[in-house]
C-alpha atoms as a PDB file:
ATOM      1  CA  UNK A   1       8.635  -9.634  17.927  1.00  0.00           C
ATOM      2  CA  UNK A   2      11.836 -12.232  18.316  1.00  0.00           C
ATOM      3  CA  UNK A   3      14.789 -10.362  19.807  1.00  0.00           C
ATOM      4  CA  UNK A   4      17.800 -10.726  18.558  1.00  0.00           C
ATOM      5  CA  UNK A   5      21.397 -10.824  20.285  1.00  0.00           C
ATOM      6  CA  UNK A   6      23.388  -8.108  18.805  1.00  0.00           C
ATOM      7  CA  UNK A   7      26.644 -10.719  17.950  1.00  0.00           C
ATOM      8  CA  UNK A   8      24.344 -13.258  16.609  1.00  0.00           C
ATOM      9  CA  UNK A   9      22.719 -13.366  13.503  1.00  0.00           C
ATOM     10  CA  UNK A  10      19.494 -14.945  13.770  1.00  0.00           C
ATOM     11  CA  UNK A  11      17.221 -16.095  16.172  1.00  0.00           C
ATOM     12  CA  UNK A  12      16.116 -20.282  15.774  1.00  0.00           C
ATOM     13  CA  UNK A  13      12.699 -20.931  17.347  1.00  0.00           C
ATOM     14  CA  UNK A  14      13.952 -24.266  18.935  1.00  0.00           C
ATOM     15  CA  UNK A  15      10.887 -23.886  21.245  1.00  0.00           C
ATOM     16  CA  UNK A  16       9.738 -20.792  18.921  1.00  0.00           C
ATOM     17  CA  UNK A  17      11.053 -18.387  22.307  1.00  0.00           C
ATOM     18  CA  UNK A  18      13.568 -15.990  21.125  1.00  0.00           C
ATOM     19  CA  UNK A  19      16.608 -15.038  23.056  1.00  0.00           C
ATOM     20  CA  UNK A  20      15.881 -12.338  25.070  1.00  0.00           C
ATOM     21  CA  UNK A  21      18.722  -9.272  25.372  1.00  0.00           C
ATOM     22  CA  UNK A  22      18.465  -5.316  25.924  1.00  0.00           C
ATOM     23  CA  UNK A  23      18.830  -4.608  22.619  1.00  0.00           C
ATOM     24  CA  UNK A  24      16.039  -5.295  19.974  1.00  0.00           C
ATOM     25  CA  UNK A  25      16.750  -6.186  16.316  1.00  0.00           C
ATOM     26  CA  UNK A  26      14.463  -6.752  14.008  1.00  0.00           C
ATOM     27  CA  UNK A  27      15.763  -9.111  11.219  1.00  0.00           C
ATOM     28  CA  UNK A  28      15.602  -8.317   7.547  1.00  0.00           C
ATOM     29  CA  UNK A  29      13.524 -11.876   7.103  1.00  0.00           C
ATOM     30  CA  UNK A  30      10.731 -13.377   9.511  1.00  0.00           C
ATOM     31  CA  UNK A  31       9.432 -16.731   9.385  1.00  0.00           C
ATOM     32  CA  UNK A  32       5.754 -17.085  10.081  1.00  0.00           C
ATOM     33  CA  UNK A  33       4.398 -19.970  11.334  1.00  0.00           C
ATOM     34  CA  UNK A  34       0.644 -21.166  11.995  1.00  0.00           C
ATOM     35  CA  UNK A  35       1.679 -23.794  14.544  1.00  0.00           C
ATOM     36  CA  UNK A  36       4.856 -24.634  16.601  1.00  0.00           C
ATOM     37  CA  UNK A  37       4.081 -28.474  14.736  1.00  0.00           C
ATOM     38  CA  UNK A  38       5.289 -26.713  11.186  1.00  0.00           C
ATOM     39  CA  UNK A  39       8.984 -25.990  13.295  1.00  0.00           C
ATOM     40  CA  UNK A  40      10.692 -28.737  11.031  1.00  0.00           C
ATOM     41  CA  UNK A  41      10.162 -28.080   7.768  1.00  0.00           C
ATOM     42  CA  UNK A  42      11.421 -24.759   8.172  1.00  0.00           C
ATOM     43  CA  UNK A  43      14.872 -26.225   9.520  1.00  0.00           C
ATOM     44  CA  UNK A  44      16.082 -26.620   6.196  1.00  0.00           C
ATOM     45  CA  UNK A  45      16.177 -22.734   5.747  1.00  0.00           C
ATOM     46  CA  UNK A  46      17.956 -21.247   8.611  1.00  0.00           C
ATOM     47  CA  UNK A  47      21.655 -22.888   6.958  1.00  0.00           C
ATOM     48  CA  UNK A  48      20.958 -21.098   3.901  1.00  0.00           C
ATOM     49  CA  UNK A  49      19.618 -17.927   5.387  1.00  0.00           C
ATOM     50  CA  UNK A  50      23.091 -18.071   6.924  1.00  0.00           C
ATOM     51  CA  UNK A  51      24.739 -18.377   4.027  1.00  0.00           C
ATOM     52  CA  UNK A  52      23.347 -15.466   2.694  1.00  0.00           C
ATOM     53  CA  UNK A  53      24.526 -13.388   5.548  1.00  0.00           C
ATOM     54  CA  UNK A  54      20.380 -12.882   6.109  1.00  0.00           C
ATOM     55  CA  UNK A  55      18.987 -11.868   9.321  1.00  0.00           C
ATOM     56  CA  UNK A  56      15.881 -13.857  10.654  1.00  0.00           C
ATOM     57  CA  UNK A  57      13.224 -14.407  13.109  1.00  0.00           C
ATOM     58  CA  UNK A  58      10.806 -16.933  13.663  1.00  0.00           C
ATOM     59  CA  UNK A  59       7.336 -16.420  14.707  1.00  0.00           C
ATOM     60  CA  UNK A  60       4.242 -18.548  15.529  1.00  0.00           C
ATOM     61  CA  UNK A  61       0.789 -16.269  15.176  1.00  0.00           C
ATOM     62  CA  UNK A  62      -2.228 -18.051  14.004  1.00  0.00           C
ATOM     63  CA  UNK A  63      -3.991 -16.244  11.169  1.00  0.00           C
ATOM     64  CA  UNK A  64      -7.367 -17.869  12.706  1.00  0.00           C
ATOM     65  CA  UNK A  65      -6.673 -17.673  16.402  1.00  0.00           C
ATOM     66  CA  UNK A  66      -4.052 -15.038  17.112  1.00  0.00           C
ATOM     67  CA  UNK A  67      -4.740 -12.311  14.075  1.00  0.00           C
ATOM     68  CA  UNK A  68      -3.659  -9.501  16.750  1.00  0.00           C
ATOM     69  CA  UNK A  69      -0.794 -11.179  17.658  1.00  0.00           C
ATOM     70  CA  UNK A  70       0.099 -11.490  14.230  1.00  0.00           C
ATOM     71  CA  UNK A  71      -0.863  -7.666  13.333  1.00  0.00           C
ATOM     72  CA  UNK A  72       1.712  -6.902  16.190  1.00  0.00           C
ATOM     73  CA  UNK A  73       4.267  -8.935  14.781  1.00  0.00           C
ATOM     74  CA  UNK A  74       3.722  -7.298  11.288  1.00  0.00           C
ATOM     75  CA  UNK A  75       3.517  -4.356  12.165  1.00  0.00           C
ATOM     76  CA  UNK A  76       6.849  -4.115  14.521  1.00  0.00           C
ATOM     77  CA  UNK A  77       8.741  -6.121  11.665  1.00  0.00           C
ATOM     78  CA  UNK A  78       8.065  -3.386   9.092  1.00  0.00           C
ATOM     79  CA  UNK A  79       8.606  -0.356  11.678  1.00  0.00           C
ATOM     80  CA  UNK A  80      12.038  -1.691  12.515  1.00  0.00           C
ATOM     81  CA  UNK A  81      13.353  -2.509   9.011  1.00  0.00           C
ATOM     82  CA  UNK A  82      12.394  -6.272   8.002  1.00  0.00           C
ATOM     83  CA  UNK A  83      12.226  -6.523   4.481  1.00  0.00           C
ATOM     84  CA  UNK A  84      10.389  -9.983   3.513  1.00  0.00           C
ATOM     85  CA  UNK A  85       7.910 -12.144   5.355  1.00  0.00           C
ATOM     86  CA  UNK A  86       7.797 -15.459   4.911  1.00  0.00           C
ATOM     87  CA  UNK A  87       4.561 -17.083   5.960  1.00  0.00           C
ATOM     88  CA  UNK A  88       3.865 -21.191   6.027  1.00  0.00           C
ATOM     89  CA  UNK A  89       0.363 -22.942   6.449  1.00  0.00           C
ATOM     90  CA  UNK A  90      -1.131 -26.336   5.989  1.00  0.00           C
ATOM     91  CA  UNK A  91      -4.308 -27.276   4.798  1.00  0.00           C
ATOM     92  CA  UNK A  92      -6.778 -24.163   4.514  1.00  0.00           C
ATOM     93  CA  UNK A  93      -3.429 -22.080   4.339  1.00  0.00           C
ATOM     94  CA  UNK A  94      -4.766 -18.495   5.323  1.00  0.00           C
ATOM     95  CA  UNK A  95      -1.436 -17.322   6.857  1.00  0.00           C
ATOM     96  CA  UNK A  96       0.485 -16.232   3.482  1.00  0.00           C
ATOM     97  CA  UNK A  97      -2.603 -14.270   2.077  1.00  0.00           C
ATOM     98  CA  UNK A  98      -3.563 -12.676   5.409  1.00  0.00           C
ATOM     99  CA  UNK A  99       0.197 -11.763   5.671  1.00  0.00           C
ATOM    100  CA  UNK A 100       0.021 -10.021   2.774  1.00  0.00           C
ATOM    101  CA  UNK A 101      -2.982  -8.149   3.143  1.00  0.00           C
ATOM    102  CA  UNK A 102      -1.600  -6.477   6.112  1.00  0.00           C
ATOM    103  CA  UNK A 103       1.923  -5.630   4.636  1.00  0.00           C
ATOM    104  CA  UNK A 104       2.795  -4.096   1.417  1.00  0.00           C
ATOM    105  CA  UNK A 105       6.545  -5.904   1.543  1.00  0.00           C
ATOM    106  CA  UNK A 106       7.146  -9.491   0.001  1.00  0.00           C
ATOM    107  CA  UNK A 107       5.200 -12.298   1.314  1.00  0.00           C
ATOM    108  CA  UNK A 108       6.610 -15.760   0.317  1.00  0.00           C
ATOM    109  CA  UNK A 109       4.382 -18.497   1.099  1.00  0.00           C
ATOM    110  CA  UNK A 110       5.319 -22.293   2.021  1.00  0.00           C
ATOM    111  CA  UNK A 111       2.387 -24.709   1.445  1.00  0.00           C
ATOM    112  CA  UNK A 112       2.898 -26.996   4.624  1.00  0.00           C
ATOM    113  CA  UNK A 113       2.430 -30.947   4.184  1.00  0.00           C
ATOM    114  CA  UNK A 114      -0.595 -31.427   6.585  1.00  0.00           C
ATOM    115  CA  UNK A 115      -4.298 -33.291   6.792  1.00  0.00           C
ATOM    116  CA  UNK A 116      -5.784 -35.667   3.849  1.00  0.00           C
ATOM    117  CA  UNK A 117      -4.605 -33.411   0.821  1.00  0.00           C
ATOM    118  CA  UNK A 118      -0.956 -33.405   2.119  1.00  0.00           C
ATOM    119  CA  UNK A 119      -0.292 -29.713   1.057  1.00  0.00           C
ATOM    120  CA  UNK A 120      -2.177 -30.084  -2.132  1.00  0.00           C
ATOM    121  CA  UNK A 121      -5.012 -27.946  -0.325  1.00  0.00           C
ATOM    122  CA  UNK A 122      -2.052 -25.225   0.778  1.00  0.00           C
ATOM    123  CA  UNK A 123      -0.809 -24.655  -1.822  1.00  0.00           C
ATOM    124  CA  UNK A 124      -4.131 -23.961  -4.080  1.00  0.00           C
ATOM    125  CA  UNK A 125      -5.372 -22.024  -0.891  1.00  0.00           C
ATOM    126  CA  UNK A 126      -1.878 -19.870  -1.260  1.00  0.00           C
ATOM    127  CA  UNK A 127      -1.127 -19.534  -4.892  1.00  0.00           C
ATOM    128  CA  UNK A 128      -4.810 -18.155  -5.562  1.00  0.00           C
ATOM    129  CA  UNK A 129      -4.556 -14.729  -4.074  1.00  0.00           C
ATOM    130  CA  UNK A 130      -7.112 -12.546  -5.205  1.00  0.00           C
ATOM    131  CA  UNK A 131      -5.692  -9.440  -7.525  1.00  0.00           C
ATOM    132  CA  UNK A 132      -3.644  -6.925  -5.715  1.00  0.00           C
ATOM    133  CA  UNK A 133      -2.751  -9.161  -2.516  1.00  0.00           C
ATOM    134  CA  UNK A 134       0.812 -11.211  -4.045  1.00  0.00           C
ATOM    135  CA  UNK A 135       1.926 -14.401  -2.341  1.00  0.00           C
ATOM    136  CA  UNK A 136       5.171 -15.436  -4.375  1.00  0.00           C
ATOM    137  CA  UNK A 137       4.291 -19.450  -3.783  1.00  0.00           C
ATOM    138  CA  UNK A 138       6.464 -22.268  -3.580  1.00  0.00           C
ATOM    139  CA  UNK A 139       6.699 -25.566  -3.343  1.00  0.00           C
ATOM    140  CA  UNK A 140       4.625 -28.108  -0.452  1.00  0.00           C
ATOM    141  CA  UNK A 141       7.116 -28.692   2.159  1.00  0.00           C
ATOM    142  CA  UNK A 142      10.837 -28.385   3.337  1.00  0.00           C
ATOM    143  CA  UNK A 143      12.004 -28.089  -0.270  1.00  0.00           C
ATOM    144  CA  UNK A 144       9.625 -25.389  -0.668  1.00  0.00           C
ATOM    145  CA  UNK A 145      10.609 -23.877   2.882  1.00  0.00           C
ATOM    146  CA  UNK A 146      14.422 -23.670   1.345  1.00  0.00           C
ATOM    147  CA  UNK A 147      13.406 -22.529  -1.931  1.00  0.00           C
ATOM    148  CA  UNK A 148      11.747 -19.500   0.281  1.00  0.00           C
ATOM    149  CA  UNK A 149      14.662 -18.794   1.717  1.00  0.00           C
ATOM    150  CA  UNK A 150      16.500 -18.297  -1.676  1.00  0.00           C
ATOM    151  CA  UNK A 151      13.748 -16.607  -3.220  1.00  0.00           C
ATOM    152  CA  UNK A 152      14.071 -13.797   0.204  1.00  0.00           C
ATOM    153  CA  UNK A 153      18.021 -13.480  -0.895  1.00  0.00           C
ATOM    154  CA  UNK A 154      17.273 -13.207  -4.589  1.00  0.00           C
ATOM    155  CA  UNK A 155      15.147 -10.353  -3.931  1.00  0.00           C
ATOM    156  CA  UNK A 156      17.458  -8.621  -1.752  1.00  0.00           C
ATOM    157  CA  UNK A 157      20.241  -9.426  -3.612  1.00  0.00           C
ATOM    158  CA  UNK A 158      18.866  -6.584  -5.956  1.00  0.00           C
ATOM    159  CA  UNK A 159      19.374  -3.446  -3.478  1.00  0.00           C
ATOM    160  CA  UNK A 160      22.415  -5.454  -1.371  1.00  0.00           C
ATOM    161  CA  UNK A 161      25.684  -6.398  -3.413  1.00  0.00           C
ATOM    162  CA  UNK A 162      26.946  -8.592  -0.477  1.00  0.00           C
ATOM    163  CA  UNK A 163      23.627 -11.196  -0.662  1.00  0.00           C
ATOM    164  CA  UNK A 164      23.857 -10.764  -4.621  1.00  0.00           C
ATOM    165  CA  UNK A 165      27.536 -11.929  -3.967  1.00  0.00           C
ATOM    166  CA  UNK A 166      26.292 -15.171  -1.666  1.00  0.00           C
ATOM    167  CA  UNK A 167      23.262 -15.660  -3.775  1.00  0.00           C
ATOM    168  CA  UNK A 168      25.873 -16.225  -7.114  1.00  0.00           C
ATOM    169  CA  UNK A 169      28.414 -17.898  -5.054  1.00  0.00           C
ATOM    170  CA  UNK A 170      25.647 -20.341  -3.909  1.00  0.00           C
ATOM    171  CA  UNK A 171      24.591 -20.489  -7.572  1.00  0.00           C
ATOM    172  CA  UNK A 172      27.680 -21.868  -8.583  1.00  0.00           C
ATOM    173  CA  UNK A 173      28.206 -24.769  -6.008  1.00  0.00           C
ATOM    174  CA  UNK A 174      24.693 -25.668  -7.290  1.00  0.00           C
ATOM    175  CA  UNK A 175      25.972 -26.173 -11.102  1.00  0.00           C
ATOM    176  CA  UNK A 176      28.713 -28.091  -9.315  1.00  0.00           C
ATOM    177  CA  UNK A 177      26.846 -30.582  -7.870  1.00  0.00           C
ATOM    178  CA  UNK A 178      26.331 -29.132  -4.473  1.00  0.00           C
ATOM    179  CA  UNK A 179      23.320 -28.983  -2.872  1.00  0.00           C
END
C-alpha cells in the first residue's frame, strides 16, 4: 500500500515507490496501474486531484501477473478508509473489472492507448462488465485519466461539502474558458 507523509497530500509514483514515513495513510483515491509504462497518462490527474483537496496513491499490480499483490492492495485501501479505485489497462484491459470484483466501492476505469487497437480494445474490454460488477468507464487515454479524476471528486463531492465546493469552483473556470 503507498505510504503517505502526514504533511503531504498525495503520493506521485515518479518511479511508482512511495515515500516511505512511520505513519501510514491510506488515501481516499488510488490509482491502479497494470504497468509502470501507463505512468504518463495518469500525470494529467494528480493537478486536479489536488485541486480537489483529494488524497491519492498510485499503485502498479498486474491483474494477470500480480493478482495477490493487487488483492493486498485492495484490500488494505478499503480497511484504512479509501473511498474510490481507479484502475487503467491497455489492450485486453482486465484491471478495472477485476478491481471491481474484489471491492464493492467505485471502480473508475481508464482505457489505456496501447497495441494495434490503440485503446479501442480497452475500452470495449472495460465498459462491458458483466451485471452486478460496475466499471464507471471513460474515455481512451490522458483525457480519460483526468476525466477519472473528476468523476472520483464528483462522487465524493456528495458526502464531502469541501470537494463539492472545489468540484463547482472548478466547474466554473471550465464555463470560463479554463481548462
Amino acid at each position: 500500500m503507498a505510504e503517505q507523509k502526514t504533511t503531504a497530500k498525495n503520493t506521485k509514483a515518479k518511479n511508482t515507490k512511495a515515500k516511505k514515513t512511520t505513519v501510514k495513510q491510506v488515501p481516499r483515491v488510488i490509482i491502479l496501474l497494470g504497468s509502470k509504462s501507463d505512468l504518463p497518462v495518469i500525470e494529467g490527474m494528480y493537478p486536479l486531484l489536488d485541486r480537489f483537496g483529494l488524497s491519492y496513491g498510485v499503485e502498479v499490480a498486474s491483474a494477470h501477473r500480480q493478482p495477490e499483490k493487487l488483492k493486498r492492495i485492495i484490500k488494505a485501501g478499503e480497511k484504512g478508509g479509501t473511498e474510490v479505485f481507479i484502475a487503467c489497462a491497455g489492450m485486453a484491459a482486465h484491471l478495472p473489472g477485476v478491481v471491481a470484483s474484489m471491492t464493492a466501492k467505485p471502480v473508475i476505469g481508464v482505457p489505456v492507448a496501447a497495441g494495434p487497437m490503440q485503446g479501442f480494445d480497452a475500452l470495449l474490454s472495460i465498459v462491458q462488465m458483466p451485471p452486478g460488477v460496475p466499471v464507471a468507464t471513460v474515455a481512451v487515454g490522458s483525457a480519460g485519466a483526468r476525466n477519472a479524476a473528476c468523476l472520483a471528486a464528483r462522487m465524493l463531492a456528495l458526502k464531502d461539502s469541501k470537494v463539492a465546493e472545489a468540484v463547482e469552483k472548478y466547474r466554473k473556470e471550465l464555463a470560463r474558458g479554463g481548462k
